[in-house]
C-alpha atoms as a PDB file:
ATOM      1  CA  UNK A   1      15.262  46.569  42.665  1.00  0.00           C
ATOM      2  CA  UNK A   2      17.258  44.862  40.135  1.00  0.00           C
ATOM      3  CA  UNK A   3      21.077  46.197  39.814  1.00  0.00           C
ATOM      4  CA  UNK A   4      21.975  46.448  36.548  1.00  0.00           C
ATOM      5  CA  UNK A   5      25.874  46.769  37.208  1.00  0.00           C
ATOM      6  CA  UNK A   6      25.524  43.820  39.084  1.00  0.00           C
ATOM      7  CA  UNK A   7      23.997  41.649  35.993  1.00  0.00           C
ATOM      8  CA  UNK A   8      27.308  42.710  34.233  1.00  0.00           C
ATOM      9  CA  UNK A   9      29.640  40.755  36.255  1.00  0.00           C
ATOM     10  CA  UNK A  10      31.203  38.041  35.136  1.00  0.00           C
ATOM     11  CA  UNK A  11      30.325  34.540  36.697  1.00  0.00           C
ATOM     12  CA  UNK A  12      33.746  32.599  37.528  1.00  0.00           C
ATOM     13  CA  UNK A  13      34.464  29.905  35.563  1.00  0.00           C
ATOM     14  CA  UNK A  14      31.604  30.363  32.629  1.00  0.00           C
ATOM     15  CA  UNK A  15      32.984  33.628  30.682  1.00  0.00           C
ATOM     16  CA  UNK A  16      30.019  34.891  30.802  1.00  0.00           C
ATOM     17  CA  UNK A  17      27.569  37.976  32.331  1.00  0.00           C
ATOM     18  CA  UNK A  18      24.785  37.475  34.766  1.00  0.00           C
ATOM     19  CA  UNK A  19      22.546  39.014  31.957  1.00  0.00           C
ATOM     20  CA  UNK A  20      24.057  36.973  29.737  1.00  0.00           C
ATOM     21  CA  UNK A  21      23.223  33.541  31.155  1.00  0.00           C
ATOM     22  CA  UNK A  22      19.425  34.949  32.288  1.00  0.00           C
ATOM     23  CA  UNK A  23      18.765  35.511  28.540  1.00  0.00           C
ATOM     24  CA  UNK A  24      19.833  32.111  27.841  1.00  0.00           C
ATOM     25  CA  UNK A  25      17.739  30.682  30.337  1.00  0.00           C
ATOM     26  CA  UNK A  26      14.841  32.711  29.036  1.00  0.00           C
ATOM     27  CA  UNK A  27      15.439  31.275  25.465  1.00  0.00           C
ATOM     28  CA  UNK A  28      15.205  27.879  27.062  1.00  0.00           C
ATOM     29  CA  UNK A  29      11.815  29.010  28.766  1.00  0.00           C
ATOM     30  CA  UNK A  30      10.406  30.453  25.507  1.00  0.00           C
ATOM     31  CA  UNK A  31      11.790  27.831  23.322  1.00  0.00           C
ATOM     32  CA  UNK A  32       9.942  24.780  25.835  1.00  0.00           C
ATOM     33  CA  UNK A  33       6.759  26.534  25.779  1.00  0.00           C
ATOM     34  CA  UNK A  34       6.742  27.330  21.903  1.00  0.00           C
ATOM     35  CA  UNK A  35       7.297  23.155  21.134  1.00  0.00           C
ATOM     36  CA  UNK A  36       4.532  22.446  23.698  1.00  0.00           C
ATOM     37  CA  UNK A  37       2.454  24.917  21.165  1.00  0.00           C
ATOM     38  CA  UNK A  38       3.666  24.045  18.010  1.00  0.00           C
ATOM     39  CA  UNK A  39       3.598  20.458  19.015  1.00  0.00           C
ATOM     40  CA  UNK A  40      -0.173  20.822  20.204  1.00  0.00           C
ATOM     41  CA  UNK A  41      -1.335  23.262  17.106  1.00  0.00           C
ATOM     42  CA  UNK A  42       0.528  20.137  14.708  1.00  0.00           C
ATOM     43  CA  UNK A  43      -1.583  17.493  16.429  1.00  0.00           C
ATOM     44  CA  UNK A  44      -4.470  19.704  15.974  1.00  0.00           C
ATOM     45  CA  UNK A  45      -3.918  19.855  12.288  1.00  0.00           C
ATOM     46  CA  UNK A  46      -3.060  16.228  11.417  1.00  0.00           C
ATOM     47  CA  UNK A  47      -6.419  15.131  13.466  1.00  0.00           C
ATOM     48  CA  UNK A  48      -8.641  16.985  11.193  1.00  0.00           C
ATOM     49  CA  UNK A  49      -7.212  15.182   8.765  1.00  0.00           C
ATOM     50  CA  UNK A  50      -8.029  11.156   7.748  1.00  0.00           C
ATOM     51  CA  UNK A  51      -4.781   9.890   9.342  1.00  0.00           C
ATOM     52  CA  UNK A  52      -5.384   7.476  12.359  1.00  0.00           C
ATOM     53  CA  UNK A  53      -4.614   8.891  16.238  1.00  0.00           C
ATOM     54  CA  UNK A  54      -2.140   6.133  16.469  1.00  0.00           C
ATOM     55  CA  UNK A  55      -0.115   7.984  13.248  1.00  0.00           C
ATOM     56  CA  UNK A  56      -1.115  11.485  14.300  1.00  0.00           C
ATOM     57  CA  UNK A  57       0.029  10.395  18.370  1.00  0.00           C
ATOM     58  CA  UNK A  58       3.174   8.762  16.193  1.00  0.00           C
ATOM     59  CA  UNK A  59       4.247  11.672  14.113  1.00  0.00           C
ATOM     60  CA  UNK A  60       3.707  14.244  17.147  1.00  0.00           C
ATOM     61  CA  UNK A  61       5.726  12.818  19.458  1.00  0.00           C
ATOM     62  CA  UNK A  62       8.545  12.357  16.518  1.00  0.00           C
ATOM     63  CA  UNK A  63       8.732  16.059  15.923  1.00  0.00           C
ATOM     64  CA  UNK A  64       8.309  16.769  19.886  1.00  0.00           C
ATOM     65  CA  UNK A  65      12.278  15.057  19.922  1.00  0.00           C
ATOM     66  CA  UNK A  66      12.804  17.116  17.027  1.00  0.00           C
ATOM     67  CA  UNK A  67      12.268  20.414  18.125  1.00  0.00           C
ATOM     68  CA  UNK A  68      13.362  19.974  21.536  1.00  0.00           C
ATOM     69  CA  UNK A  69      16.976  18.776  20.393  1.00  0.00           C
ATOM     70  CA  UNK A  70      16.836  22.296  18.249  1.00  0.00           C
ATOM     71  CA  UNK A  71      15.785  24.580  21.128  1.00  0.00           C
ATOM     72  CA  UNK A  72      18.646  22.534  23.219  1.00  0.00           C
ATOM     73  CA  UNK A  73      21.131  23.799  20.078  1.00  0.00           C
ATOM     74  CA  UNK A  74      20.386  26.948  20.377  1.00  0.00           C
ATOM     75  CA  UNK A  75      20.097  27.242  24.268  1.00  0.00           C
ATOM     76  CA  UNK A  76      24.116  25.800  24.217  1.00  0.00           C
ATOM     77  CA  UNK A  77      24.631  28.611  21.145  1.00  0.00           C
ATOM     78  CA  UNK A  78      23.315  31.534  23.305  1.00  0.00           C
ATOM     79  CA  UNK A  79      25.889  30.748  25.812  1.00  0.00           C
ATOM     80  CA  UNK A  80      28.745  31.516  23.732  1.00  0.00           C
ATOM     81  CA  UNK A  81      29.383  27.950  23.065  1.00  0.00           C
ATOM     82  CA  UNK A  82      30.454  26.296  19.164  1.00  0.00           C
ATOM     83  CA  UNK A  83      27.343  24.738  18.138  1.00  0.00           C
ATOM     84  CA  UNK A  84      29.471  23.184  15.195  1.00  0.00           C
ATOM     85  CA  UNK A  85      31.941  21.292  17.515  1.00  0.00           C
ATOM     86  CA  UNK A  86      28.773  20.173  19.809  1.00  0.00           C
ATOM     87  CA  UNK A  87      27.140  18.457  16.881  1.00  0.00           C
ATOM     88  CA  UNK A  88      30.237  17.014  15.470  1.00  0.00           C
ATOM     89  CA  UNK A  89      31.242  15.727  19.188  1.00  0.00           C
ATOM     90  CA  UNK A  90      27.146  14.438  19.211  1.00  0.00           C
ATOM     91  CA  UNK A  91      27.468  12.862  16.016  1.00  0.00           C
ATOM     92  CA  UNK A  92      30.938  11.371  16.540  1.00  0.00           C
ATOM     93  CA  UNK A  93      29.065   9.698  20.314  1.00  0.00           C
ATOM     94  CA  UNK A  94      26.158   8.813  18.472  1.00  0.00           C
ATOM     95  CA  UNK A  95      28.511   7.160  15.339  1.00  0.00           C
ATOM     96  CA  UNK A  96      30.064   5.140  18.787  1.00  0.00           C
ATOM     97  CA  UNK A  97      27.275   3.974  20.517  1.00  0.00           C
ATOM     98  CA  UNK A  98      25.900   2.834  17.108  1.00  0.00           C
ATOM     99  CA  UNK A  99      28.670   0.547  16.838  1.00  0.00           C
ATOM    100  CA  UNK A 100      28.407  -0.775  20.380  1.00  0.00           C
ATOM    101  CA  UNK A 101      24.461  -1.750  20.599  1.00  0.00           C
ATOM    102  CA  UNK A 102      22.038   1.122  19.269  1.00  0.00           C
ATOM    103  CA  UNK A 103      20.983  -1.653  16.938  1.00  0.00           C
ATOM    104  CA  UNK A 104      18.183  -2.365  19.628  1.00  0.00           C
ATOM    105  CA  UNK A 105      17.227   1.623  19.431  1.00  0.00           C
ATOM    106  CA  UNK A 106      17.215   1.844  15.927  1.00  0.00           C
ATOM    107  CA  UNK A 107      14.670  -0.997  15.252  1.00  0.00           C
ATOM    108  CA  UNK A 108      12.493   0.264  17.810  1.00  0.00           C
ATOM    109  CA  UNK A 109      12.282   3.766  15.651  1.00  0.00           C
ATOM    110  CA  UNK A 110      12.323   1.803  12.710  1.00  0.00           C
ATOM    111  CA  UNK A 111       9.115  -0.790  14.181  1.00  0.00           C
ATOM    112  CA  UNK A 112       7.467   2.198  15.372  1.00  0.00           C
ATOM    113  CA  UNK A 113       7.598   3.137  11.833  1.00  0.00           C
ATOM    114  CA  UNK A 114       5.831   0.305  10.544  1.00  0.00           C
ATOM    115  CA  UNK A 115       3.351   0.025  13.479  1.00  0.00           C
ATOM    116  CA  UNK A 116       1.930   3.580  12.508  1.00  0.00           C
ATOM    117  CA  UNK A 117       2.360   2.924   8.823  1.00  0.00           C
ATOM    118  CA  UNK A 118       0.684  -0.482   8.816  1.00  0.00           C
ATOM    119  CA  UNK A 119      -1.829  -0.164  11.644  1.00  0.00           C
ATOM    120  CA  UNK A 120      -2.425  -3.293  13.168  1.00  0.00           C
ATOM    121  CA  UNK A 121      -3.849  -1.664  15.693  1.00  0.00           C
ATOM    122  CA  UNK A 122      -5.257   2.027  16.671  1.00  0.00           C
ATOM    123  CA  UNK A 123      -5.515   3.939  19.421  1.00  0.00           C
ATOM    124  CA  UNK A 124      -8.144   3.394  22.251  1.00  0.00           C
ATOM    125  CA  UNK A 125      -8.107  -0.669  20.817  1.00  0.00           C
ATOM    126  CA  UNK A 126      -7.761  -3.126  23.270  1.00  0.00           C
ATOM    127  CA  UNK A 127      -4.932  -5.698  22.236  1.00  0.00           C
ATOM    128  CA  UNK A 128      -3.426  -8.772  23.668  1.00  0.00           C
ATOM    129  CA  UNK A 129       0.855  -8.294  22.831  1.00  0.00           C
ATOM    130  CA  UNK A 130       3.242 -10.730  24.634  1.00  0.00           C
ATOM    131  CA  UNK A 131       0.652 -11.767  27.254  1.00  0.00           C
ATOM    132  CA  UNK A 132       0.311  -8.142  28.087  1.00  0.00           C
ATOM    133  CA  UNK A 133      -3.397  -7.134  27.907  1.00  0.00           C
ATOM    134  CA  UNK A 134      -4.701  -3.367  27.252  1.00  0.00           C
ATOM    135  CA  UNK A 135      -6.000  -0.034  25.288  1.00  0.00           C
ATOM    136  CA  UNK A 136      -4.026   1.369  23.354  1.00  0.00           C
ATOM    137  CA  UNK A 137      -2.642   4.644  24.715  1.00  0.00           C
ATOM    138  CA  UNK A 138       0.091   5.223  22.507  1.00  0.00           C
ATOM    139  CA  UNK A 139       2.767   4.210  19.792  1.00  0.00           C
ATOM    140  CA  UNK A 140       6.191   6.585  20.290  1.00  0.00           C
ATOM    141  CA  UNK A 141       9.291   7.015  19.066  1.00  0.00           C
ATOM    142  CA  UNK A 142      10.560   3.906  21.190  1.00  0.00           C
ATOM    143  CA  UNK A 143       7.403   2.018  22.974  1.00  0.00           C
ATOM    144  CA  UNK A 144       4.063   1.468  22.951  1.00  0.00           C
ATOM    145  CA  UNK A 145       2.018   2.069  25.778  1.00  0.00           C
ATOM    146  CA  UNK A 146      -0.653  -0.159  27.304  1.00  0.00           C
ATOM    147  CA  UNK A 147      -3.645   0.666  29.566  1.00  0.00           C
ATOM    148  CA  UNK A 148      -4.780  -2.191  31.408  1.00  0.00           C
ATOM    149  CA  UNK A 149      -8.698  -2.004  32.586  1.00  0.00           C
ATOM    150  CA  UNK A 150      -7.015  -2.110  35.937  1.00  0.00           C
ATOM    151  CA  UNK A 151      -5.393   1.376  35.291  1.00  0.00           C
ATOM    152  CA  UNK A 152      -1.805   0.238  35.529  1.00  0.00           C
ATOM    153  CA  UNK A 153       0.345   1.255  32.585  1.00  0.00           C
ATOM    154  CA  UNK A 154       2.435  -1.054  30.371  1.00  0.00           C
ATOM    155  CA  UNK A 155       5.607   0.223  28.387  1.00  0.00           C
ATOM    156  CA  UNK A 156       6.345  -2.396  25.551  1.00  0.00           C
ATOM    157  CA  UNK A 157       9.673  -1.631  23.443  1.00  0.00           C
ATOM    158  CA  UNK A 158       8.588  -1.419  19.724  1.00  0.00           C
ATOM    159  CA  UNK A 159      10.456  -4.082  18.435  1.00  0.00           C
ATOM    160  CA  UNK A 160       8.473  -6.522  20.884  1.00  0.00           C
ATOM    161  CA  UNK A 161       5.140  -5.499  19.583  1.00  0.00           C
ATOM    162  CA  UNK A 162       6.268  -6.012  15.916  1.00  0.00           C
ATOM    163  CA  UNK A 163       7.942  -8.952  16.808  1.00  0.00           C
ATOM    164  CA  UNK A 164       5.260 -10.676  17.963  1.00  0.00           C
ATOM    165  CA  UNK A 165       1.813 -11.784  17.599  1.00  0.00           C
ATOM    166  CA  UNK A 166      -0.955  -8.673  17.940  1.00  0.00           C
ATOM    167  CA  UNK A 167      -4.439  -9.914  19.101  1.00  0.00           C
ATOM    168  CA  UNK A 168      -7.005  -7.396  18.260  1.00  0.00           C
ATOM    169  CA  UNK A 169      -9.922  -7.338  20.177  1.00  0.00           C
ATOM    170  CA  UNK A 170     -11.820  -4.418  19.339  1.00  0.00           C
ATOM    171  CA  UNK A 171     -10.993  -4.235  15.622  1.00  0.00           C
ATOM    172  CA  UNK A 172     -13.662  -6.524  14.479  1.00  0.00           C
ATOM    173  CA  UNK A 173     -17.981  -5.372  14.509  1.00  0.00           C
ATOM    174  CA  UNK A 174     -19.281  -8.213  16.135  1.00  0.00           C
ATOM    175  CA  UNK A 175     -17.692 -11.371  18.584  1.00  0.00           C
ATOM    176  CA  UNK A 176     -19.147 -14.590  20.145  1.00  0.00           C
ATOM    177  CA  UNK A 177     -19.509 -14.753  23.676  1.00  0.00           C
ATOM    178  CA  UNK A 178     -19.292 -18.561  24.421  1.00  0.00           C
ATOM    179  CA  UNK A 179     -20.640 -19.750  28.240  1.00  0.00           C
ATOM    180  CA  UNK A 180     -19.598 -23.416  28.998  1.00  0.00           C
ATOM    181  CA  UNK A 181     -21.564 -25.175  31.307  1.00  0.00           C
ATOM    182  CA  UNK A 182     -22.353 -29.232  32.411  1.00  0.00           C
ATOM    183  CA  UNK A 183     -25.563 -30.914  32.874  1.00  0.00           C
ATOM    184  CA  UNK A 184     -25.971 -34.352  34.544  1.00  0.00           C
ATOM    185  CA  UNK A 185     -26.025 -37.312  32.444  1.00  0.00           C
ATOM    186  CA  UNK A 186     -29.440 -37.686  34.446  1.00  0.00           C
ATOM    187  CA  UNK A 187     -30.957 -34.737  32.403  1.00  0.00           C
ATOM    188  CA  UNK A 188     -33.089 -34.194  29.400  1.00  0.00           C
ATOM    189  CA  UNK A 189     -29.949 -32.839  26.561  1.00  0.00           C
ATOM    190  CA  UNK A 190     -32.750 -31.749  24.066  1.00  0.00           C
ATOM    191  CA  UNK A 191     -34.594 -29.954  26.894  1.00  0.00           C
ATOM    192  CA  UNK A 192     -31.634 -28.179  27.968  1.00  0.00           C
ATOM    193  CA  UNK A 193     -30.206 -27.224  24.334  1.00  0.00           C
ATOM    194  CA  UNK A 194     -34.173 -25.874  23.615  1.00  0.00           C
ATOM    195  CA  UNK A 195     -33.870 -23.983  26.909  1.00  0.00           C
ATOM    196  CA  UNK A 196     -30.526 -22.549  26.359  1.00  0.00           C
ATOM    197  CA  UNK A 197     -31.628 -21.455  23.090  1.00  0.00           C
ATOM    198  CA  UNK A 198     -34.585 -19.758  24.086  1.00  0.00           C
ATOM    199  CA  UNK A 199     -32.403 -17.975  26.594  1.00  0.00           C
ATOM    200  CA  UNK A 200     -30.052 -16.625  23.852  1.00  0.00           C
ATOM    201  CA  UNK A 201     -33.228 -15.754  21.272  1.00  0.00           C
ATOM    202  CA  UNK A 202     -34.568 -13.768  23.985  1.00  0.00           C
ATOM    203  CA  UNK A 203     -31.678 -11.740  25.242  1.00  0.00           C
ATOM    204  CA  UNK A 204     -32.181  -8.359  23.547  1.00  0.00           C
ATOM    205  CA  UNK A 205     -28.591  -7.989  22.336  1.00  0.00           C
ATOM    206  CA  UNK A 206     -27.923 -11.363  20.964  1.00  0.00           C
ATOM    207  CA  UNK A 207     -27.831 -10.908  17.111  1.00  0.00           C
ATOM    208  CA  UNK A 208     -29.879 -13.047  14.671  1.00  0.00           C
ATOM    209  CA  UNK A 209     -27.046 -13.405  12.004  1.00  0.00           C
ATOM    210  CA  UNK A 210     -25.119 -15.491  12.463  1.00  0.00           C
ATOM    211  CA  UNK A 211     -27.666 -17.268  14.500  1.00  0.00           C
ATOM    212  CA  UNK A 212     -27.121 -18.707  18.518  1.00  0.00           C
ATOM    213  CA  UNK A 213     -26.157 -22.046  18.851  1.00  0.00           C
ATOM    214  CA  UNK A 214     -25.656 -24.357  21.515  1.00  0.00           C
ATOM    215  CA  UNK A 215     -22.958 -27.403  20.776  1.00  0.00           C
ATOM    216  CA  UNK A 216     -21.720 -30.635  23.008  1.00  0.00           C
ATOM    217  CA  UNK A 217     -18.484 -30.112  23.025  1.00  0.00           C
ATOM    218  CA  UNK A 218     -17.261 -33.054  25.192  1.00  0.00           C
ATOM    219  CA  UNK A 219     -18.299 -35.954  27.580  1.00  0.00           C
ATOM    220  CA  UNK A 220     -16.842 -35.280  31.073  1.00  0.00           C
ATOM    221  CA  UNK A 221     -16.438 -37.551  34.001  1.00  0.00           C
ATOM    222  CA  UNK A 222     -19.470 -36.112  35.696  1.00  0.00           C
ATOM    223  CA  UNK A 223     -21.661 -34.154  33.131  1.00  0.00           C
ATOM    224  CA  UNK A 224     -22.424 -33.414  29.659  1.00  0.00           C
ATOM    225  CA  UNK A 225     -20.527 -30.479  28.242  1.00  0.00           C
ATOM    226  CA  UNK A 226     -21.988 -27.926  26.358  1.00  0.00           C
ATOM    227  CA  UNK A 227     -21.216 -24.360  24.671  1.00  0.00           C
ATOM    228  CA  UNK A 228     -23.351 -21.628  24.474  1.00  0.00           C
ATOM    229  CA  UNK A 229     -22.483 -19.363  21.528  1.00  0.00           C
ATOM    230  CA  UNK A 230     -23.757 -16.131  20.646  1.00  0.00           C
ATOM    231  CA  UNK A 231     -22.745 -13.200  18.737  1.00  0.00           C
ATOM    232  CA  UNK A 232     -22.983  -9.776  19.339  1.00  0.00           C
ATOM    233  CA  UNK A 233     -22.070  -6.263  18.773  1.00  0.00           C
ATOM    234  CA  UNK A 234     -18.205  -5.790  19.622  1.00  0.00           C
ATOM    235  CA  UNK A 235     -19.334  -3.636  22.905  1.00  0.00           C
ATOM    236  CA  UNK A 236     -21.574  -5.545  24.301  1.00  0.00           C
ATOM    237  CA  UNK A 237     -19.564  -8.537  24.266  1.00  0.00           C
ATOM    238  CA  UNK A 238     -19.193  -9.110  28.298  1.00  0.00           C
ATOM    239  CA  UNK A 239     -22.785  -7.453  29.188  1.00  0.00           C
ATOM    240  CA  UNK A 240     -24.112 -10.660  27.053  1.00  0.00           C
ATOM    241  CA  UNK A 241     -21.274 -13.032  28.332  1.00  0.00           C
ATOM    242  CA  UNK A 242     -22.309 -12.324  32.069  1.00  0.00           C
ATOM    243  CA  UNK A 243     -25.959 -11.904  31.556  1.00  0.00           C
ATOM    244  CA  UNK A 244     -25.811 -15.457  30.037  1.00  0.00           C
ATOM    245  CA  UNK A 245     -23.763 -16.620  32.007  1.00  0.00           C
ATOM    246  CA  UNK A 246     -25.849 -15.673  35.507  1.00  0.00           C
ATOM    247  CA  UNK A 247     -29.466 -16.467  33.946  1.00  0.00           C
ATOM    248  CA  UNK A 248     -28.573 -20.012  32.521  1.00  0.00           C
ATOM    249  CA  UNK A 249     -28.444 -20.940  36.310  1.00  0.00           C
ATOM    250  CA  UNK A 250     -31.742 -19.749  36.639  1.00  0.00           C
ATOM    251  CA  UNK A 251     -33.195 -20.989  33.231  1.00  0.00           C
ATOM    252  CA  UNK A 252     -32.045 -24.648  34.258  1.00  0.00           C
ATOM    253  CA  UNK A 253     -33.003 -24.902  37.359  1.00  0.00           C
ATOM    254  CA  UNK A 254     -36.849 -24.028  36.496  1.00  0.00           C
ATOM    255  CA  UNK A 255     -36.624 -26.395  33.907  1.00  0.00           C
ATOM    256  CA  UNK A 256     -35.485 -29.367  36.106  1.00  0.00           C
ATOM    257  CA  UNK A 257     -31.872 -29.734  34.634  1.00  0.00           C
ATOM    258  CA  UNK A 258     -29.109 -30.804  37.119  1.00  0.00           C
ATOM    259  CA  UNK A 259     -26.049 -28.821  37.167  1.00  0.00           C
ATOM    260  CA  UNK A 260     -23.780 -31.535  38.511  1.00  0.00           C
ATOM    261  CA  UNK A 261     -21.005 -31.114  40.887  1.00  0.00           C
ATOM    262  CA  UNK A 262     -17.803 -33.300  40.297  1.00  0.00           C
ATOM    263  CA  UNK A 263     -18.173 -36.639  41.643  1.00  0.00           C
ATOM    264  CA  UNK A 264     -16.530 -40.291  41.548  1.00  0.00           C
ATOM    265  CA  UNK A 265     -17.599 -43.396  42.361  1.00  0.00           C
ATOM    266  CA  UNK A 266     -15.557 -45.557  44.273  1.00  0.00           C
ATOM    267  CA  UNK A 267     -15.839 -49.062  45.360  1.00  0.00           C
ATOM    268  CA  UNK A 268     -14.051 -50.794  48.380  1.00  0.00           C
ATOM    269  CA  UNK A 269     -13.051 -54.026  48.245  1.00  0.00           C
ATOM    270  CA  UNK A 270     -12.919 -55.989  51.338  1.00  0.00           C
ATOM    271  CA  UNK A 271     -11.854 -59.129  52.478  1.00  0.00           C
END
């Protein structure tokens, strides 16, 4: 059992009672697990609203900081200490470091701002920022975070993503999957543009409008270059890529057209 004469002591150097200190440390306890529900009965509310997971994700995580810096206010209160003098002393290091470089911090807030506000992208989009490819798993206070189909996770300061160019590529309905691929000069090019054609009308998710084509788009040193292009629904964008991709092998070969390997020709001269 407990003592209670011994939770009455004073602890050297703090000024304060064993009791004392374990209610503190319970008011930190409660205080963590009350933001964790607040936090979680806030997101709740915004997502049955029309705002966008990337805001609701946004303004979440914004008062998550928020209430955590007040539980840590009144955790330093409960142990006898001045809140006043803490938040002045806070305010004056906060009033320093601004001086000395929290430019950098403050337009990351500020980006993050405008990323949730203007929504060039959402959560669970895949994007191309920086070279950096990925879904979307989050916009905070500071970065935005990047799943990459490999599972690795990237952390990209906010001021980077505004800063630079955003390539959506899930916002859009539909894409084109384009397949390159050479024939031999050797070959018949309408036959192969008919059969390449026939391949696209036929695949099941290969939409109508706008209508498959197949263009030259160059003469190479060893083959004929061409470009099949069809469009399709946003998802199945690589299932039609690959499919067409695998089967034009097989389409060309049964219809007799050569696909080349690279080659040269070369001619010695002797004396």
């Amino acid at each position: 059992m407990i003592d209670m004469g011994t939770l009455d002591t004073g602890i050297p150097l703090l000024g304060m009672t064993w009791l004392n200190l374990l209610s503190s440390l319970l008011i930190l306890g409660i205080g963590i697990v009350a933001v964790k529900y607040a936090v979680r009965y806030f997101r709740k509310g915004l997502s049955r609203s029309r705002l966008p997971d990337l805001v609701v994700e946004f303004l979440s995580r914004f008062l998550s900081v928020l209430l955590y810096v007040a539980v840590l206010l009144v955790f330093v209160s409960s142990l006898g200490i001045e809140v006043g003098p803490v938040v002045l002393g806070l305010s004056a290091i906060i009033g320093l470091v601004l001086g000395f470089g929290m430019q950098d911090t403050l337009t990351n807030i500020s980006s993050g701002v405008w990323i949730a506000a203007l929504r060039p992208m959402d959560k669970g989009d895949f994007v191309t920022i920086g070279g950096y490819s990925g879904t979307v798993n989050a916009v905070g206070i500071m970065a935005t975070e990047l799943l990459t189909v490999d599972n690795q996770l990237i952390t990209i300061p906010n001021k980077l993503v505004w800063n630079n160019s955003i390539i959506n590529n899930t916002r859009m309905p539909t894409r084109r999957a384009s397949v390159d691929v050479g024939i031999s000069y050797k070959s018949d090019l309408d036959k192969a543009i008919r059969a390449a054609m026939d391949l696209m009308n036929a695949h099941p998710k290969v939409l109508q409008d706008p209508s498959p084509a197949v263009v030259v788009l160059g003469l190479g040193d060893s083959s004929v270059d061409l470009q099949l292009r069809a469009w399709t629904a946003n998802a199945d964008l690589w299932g039609v890529k690959w499919d067409l991709t695998g089967d034009i092998i097989k389409v060309f070969r049964d219809n007799g057209i050569e696909i080349p390997y690279p080659q040269r020709d070369v001619h010695m001269i002797t004396e």
